[in-house]
Protein backbone atom coordinates (compact mmCIF):
# COMPACT_ATOMS: atom_id res chain seq x y z
CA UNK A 1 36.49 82.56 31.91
CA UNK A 2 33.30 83.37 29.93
CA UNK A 3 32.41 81.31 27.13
CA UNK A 4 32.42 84.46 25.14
CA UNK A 5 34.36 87.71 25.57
CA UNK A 6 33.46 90.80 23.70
CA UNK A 7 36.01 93.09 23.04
CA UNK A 8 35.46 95.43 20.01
CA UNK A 9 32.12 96.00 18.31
CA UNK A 10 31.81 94.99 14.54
CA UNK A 11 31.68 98.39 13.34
CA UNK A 12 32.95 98.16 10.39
CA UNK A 13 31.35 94.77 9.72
CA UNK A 14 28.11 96.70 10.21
CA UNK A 15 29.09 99.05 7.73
CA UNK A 16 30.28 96.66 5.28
CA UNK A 17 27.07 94.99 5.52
CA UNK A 18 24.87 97.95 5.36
CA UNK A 19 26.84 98.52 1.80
CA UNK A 20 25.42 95.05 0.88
CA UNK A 21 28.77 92.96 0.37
CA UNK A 22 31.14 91.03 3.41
CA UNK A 23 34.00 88.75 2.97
CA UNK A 24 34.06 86.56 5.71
CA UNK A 25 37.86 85.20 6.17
CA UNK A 26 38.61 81.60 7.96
CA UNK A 27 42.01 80.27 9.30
CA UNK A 28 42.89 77.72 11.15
CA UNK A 29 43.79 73.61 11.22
CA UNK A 30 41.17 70.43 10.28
CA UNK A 31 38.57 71.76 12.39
CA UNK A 32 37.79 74.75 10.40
CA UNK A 33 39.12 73.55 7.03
CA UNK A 34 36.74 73.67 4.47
CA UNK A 35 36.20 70.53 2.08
CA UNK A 36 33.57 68.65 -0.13
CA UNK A 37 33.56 66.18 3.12
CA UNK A 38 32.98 68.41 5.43
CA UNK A 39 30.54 70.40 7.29
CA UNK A 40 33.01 72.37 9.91
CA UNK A 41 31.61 75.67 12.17
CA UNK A 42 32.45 78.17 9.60
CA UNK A 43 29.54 76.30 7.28
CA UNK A 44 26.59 77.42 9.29
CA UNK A 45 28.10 80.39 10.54
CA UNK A 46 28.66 81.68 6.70
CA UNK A 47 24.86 80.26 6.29
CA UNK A 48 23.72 82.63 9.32
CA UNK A 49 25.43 85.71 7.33
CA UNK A 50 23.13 84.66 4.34
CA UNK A 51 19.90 83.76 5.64
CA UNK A 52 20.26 87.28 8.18
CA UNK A 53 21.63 89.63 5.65
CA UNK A 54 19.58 88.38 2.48
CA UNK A 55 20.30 91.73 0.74
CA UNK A 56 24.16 91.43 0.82
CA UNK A 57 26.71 89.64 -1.26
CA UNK A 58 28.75 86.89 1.22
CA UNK A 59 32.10 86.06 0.31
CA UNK A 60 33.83 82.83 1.80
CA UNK A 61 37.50 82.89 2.11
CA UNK A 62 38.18 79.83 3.79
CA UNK A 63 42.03 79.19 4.48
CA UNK A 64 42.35 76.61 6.93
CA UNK A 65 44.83 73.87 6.44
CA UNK A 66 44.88 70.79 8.80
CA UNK A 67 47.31 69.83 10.84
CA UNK A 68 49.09 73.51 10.56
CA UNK A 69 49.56 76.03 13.02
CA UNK A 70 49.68 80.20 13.49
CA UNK A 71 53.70 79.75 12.39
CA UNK A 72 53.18 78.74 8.82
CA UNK A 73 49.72 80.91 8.98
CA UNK A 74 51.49 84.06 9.52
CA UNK A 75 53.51 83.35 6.16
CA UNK A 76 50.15 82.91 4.43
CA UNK A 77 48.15 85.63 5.68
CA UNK A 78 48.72 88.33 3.04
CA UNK A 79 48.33 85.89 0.05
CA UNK A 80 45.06 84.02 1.84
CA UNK A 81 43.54 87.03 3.60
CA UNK A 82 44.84 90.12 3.21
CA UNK A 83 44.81 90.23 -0.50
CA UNK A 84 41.15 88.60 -0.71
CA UNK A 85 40.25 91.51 1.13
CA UNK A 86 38.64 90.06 4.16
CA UNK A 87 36.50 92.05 6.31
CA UNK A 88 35.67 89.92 9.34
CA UNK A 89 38.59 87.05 10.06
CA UNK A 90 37.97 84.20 12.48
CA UNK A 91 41.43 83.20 13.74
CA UNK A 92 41.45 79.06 15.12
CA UNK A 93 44.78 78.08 16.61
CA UNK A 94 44.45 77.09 19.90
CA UNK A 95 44.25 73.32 19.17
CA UNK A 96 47.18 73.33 16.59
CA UNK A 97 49.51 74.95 18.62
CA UNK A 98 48.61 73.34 21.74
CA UNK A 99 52.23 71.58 21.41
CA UNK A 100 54.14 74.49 20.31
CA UNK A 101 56.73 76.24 22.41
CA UNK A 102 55.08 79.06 24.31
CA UNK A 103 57.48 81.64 22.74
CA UNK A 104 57.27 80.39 19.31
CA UNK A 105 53.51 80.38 19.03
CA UNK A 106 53.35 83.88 20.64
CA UNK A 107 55.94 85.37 18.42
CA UNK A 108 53.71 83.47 15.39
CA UNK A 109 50.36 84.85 16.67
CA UNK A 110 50.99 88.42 17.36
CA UNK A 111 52.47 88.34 14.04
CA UNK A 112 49.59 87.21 12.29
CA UNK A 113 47.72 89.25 14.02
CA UNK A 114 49.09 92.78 13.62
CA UNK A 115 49.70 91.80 9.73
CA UNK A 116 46.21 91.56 9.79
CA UNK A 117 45.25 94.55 11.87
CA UNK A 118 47.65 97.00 10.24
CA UNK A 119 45.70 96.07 6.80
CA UNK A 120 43.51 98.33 8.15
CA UNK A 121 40.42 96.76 6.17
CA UNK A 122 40.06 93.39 8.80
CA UNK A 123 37.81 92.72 12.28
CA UNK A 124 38.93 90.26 14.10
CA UNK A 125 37.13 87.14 16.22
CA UNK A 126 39.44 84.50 17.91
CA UNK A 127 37.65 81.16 18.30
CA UNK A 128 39.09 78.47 20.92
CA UNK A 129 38.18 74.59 19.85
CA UNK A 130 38.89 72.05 21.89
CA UNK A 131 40.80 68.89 22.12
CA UNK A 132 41.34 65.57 24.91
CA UNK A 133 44.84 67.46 25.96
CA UNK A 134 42.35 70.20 27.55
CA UNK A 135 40.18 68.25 29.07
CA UNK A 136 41.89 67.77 32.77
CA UNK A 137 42.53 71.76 33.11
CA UNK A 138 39.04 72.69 31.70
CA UNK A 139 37.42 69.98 34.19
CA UNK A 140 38.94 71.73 36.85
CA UNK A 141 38.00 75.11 35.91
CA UNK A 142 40.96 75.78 34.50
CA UNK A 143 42.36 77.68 31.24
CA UNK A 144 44.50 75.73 28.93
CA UNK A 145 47.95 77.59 28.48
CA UNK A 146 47.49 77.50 24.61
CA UNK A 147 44.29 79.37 25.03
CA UNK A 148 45.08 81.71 28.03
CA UNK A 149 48.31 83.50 25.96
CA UNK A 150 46.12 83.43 22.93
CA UNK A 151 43.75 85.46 25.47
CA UNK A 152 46.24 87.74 26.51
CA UNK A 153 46.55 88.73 22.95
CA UNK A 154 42.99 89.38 22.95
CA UNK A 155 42.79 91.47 26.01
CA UNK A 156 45.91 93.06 24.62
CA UNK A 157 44.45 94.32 21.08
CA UNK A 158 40.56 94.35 21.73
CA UNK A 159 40.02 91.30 19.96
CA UNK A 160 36.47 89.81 21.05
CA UNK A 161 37.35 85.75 21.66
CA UNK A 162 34.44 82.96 21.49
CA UNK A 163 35.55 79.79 23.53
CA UNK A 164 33.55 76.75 21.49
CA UNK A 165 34.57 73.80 22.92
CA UNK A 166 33.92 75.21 26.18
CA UNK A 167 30.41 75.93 25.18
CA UNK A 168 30.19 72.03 23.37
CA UNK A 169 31.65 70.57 26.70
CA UNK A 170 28.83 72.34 28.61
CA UNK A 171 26.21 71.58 26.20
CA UNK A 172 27.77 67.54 27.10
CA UNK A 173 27.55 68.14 30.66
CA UNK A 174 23.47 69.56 30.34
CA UNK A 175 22.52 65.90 28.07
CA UNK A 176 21.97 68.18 25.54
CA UNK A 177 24.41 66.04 23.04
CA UNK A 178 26.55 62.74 23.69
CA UNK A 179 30.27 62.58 22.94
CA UNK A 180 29.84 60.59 20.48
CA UNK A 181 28.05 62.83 18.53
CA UNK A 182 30.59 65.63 19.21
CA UNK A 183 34.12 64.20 19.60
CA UNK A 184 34.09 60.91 19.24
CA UNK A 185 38.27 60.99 18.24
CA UNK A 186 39.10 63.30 21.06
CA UNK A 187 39.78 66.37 18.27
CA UNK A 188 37.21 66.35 15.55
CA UNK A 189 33.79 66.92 15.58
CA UNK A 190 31.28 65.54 13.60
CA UNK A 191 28.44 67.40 12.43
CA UNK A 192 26.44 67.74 15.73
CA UNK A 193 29.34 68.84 17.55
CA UNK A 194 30.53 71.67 13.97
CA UNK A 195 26.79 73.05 14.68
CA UNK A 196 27.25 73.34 18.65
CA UNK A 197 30.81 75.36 17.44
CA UNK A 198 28.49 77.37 14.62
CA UNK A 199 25.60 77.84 17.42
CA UNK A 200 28.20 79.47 19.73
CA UNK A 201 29.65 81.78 16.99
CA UNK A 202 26.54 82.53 15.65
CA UNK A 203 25.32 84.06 19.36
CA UNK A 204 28.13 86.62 19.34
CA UNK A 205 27.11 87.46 16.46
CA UNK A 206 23.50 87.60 16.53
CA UNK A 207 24.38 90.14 19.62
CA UNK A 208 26.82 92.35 17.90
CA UNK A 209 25.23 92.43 14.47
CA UNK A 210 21.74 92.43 15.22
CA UNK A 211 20.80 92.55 18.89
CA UNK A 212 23.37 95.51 19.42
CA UNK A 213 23.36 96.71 15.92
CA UNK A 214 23.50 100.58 16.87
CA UNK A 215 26.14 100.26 19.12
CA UNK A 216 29.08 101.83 17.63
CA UNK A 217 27.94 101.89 14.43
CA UNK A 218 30.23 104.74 13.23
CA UNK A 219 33.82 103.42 12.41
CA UNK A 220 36.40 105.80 14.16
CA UNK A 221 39.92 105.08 13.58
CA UNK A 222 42.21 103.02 16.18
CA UNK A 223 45.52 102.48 16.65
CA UNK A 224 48.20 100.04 16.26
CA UNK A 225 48.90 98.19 20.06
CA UNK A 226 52.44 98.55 20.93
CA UNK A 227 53.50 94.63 20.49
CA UNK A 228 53.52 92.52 23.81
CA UNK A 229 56.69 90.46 22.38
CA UNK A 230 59.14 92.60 20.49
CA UNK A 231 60.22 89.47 18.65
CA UNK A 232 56.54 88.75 17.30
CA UNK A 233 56.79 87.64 13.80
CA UNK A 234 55.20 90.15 12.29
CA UNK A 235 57.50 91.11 8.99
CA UNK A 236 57.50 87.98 7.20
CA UNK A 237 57.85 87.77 3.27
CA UNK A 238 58.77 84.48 1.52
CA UNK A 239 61.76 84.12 -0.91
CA UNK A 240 61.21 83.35 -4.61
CA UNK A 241 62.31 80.43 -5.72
CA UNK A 242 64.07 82.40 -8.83
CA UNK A 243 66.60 83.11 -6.08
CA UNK A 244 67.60 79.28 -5.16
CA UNK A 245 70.63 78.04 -6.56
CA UNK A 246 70.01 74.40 -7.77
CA UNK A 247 72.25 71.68 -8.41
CA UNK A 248 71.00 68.40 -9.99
CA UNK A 249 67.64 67.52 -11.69
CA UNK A 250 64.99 69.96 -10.21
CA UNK A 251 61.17 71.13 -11.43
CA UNK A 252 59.44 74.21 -10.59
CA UNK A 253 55.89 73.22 -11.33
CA UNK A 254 52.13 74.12 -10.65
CA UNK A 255 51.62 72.88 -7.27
CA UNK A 256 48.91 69.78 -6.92
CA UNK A 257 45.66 69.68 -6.67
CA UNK A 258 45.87 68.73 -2.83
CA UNK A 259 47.67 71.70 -2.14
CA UNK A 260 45.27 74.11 -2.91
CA UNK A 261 47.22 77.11 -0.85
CA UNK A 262 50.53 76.82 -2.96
CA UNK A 263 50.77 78.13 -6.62
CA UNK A 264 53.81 76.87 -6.93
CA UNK A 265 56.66 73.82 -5.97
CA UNK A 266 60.34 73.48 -6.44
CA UNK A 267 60.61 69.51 -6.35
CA UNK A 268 62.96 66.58 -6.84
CA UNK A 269 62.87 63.25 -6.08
CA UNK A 270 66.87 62.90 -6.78
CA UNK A 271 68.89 61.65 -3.69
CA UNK A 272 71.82 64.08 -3.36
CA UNK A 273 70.17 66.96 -5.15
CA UNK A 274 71.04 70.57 -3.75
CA UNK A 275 70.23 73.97 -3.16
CA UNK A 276 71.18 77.17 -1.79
CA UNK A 277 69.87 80.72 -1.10
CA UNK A 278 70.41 83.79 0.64
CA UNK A 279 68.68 85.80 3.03
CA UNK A 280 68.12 88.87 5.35
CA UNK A 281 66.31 88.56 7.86
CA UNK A 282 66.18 86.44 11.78
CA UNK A 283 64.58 83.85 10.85
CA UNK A 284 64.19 81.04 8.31
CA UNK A 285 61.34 77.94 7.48
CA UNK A 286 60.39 75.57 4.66
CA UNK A 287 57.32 74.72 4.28
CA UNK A 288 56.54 71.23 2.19
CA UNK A 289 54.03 69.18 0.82
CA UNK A 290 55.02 66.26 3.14
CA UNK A 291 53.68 62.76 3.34
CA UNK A 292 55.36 59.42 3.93
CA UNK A 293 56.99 59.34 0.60
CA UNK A 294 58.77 62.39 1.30
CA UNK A 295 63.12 62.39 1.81
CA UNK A 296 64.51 64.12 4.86
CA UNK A 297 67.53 66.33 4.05
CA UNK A 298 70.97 67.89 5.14
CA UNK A 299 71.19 70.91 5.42
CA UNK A 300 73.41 74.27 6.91
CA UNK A 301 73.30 77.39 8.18
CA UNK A 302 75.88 80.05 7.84
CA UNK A 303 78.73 77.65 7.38
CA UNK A 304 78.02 75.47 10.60
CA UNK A 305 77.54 71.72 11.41
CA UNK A 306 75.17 69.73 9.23
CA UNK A 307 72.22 68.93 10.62
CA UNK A 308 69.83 66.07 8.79
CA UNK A 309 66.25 66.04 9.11
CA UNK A 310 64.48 63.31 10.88
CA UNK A 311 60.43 63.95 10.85
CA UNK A 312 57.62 61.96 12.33
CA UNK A 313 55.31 60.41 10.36
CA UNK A 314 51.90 59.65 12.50
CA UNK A 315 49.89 56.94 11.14
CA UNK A 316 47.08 59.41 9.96
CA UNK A 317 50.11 60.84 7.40
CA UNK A 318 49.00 59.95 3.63
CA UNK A 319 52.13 59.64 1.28
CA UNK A 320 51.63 63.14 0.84
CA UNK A 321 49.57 66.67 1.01
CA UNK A 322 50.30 67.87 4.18
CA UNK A 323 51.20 71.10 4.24
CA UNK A 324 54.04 70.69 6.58
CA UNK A 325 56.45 73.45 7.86
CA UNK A 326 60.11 73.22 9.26
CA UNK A 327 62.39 75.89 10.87
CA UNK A 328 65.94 75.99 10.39
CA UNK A 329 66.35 78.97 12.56
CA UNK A 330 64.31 81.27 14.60
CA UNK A 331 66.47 83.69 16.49
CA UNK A 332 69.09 84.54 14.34
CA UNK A 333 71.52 88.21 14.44
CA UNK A 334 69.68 90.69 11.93
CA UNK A 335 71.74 90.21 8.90
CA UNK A 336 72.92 88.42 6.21
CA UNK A 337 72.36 84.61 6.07
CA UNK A 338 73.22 81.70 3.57
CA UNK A 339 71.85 77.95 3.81
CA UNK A 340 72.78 74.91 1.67
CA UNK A 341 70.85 72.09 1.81
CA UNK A 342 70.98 67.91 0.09
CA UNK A 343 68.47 66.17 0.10
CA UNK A 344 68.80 62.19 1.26
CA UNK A 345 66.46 59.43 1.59
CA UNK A 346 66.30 59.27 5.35
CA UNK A 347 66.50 55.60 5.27
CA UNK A 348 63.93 54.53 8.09
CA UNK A 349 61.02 52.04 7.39
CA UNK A 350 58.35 55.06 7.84
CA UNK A 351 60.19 56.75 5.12
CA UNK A 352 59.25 54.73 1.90
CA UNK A 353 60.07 57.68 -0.77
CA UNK A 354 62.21 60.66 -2.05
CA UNK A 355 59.95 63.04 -3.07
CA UNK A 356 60.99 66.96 -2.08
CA UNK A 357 58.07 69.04 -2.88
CA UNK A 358 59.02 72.52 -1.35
CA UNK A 359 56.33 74.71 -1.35
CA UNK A 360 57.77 78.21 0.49
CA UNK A 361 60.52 79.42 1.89
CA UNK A 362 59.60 81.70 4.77
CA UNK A 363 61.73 84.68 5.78
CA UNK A 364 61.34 86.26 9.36
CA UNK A 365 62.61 89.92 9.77
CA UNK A 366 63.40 92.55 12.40
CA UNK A 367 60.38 94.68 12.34
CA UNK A 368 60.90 97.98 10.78
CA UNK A 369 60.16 100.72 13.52
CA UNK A 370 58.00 102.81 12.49
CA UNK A 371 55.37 105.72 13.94
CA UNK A 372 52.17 104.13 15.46
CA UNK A 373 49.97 102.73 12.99
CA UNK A 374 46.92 103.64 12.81
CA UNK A 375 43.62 101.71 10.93
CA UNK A 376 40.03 102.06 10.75
């Protein structure tokens, strides 16, 4: 597979930059996140945009959360991108959902990616990272499964895909940079190995935006794919937390400074506190600022057998700020749903708090069919 795959020119990039103002859009886990700290790809690729197109205004919209994958994405896509009006979004997942169930992280990223399409306003550009669980297929010449259905998604919408860590493990292979001073924990790379990711963006784009800057240069409407999985998770909406029942001592209050992409929480740190809600829809996730000090919960579905939480907590976990999500359900009957929910300590030695800091609940629904959508 080529290190870069060009599927659909930047038209309306082009345009957008010939008007003299972009929004560039960023999603994705730790390797893309932006941060006082850090100096990920997106830097120098949003420095490229400046330096090439000195006459335009560049907006950043970085929304990448580490450690979070294209299932609680798809949830934040119209508050994160859509609404920021984004114009070109580079879409990182491939690493983060390396572990996921092949269904689930299909259903999640066609869903993110026809909410984004059918905005009509957003390009697209898929960028594939790299991690050590890739290492024995890509030594052998092979695709990783997380990156070959992300690919088929590509093929299947005329998305143009950029494969970075193929490109960094390549520029390894030439002596052209050690592995220390790409990935020297197997996942993140420091700043030699970010500008080898940037380098490799930048490329396509030099190509497409400059090199090839006539090509298709009028934007001409398109339409809609017909989805690949009929169960993609494409209409999502999240629930208000004016529609929770509560029972016990609970806060809804502005959401902490470490979790920048939540405007809100509905907390408690109350053993045996509860809460209920409603729903329409196929599908159901909470989404938490999670940490060590956080309590599991009881919770259940419909009426049927309780079913308490019991999460992981790797040794990189702070006692909170990770944006963690959790599904109750994923393939329910269309229809009406109810869940009640306590939460409890968890009582394990990794668990050393109560704190239940909810920040979304995440509704999945049948798609609405509708007459082919078309965008420009």
């Amino acid at each position: 597979m080529e290190t870069i795959q060009v599927r659909n020119h930047l038209s309306h990039v082009s345009k957008k930059l010939q008007t003299g103002q972009l929004t560039l859009g960023f999603i994705g886990g730790s390797i893309t996140e932006d941060g006082s700290a850090l100096l990920n790809w997106p830097e120098p690729v949003a420095r490229w945009f400046v330096e090439s197109f000195p006459h335009a205004r560049i907006t950043v919209e970085n929304s990448a959360i580490g450690a979070t994958g294209s299932d609680l994405a798809v949830f934040r896509a119209e508050r994160d991108l859509i609404n920021r009006q984004c114009d070109l979004i580079f879409i990182e997942f491939a690493v983060n959902d390396y572990l996921t169930p092949s269904e689930q992280r299909m259903r999640a990223r066609e869903g993110l990616i026809r909410k984004l399409l059918a905005d009509g306003r957003s390009e697209l550009v898929i960028i594939y990272t790299y991690s050590q669980k890739m290492y024995e297929e890509m030594s052998q010449g092979k695709v990783p499964d997380s990156i070959a259905e992300f690919e088929e998604l590509a093929v299947h919408y005329g998305i143009s895909s950029v494969w970075v860590g193929q490109h960094a493990l390549q520029e390894v292979k030439k002596g052209l940079m050690t592995w220390e001073e790409w990935l020297p924990d197997g996942l993140h790379p420091r700043h030699r190995g970010s500008l080898s990711y940037g380098q490799c963006v930048i490329s396509f784009l030099e190509k497409e935006l400059i090199t090839d800057s006539d090509l298709d240069s009028v934007v001409t409407s398109r339409s809609l794919a017909t989805p690949l999985n009929a169960h993609h998770w494409g209409n999502v909406s999240t629930l208000s937390f004016e529609e929770v029942q509560l029972e016990g001592p609970w806060m809804i209050r502005r959401a902490a400074a470490h979790m920048p992409r939540v405007d809100q929480i509905l907390t408690t740190a109350a053993i045996g506190a509860k809460l209920s809600f409603s729903f329409t829809g196929t599908g159901v996730a909470l989404a938490f600022d999670f940490g060590k000090r956080s309590a599991e919960f009881t919770y259940q579905l419909d009426g049927g057998p309780a079913i308490t939480t019991c999460r992981d907590r790797p040794s990189w976990c702070n006692d909170g700020g990770w944006f963690r999500i959790y599904w109750l359900a994923d393939d329910l009957e269309e229809g009406l749903h109810h869940v009640e929910l306590e939460v409890v300590h968890g009582n394990r030695e990794e668990c050393t708090g109560t704190n239940f800091h909810l920040g979304l609940i995440g509704i999945v629904k049948k798609e609405v069919q509708e007459d082919e959508t078309t965008f420009k």
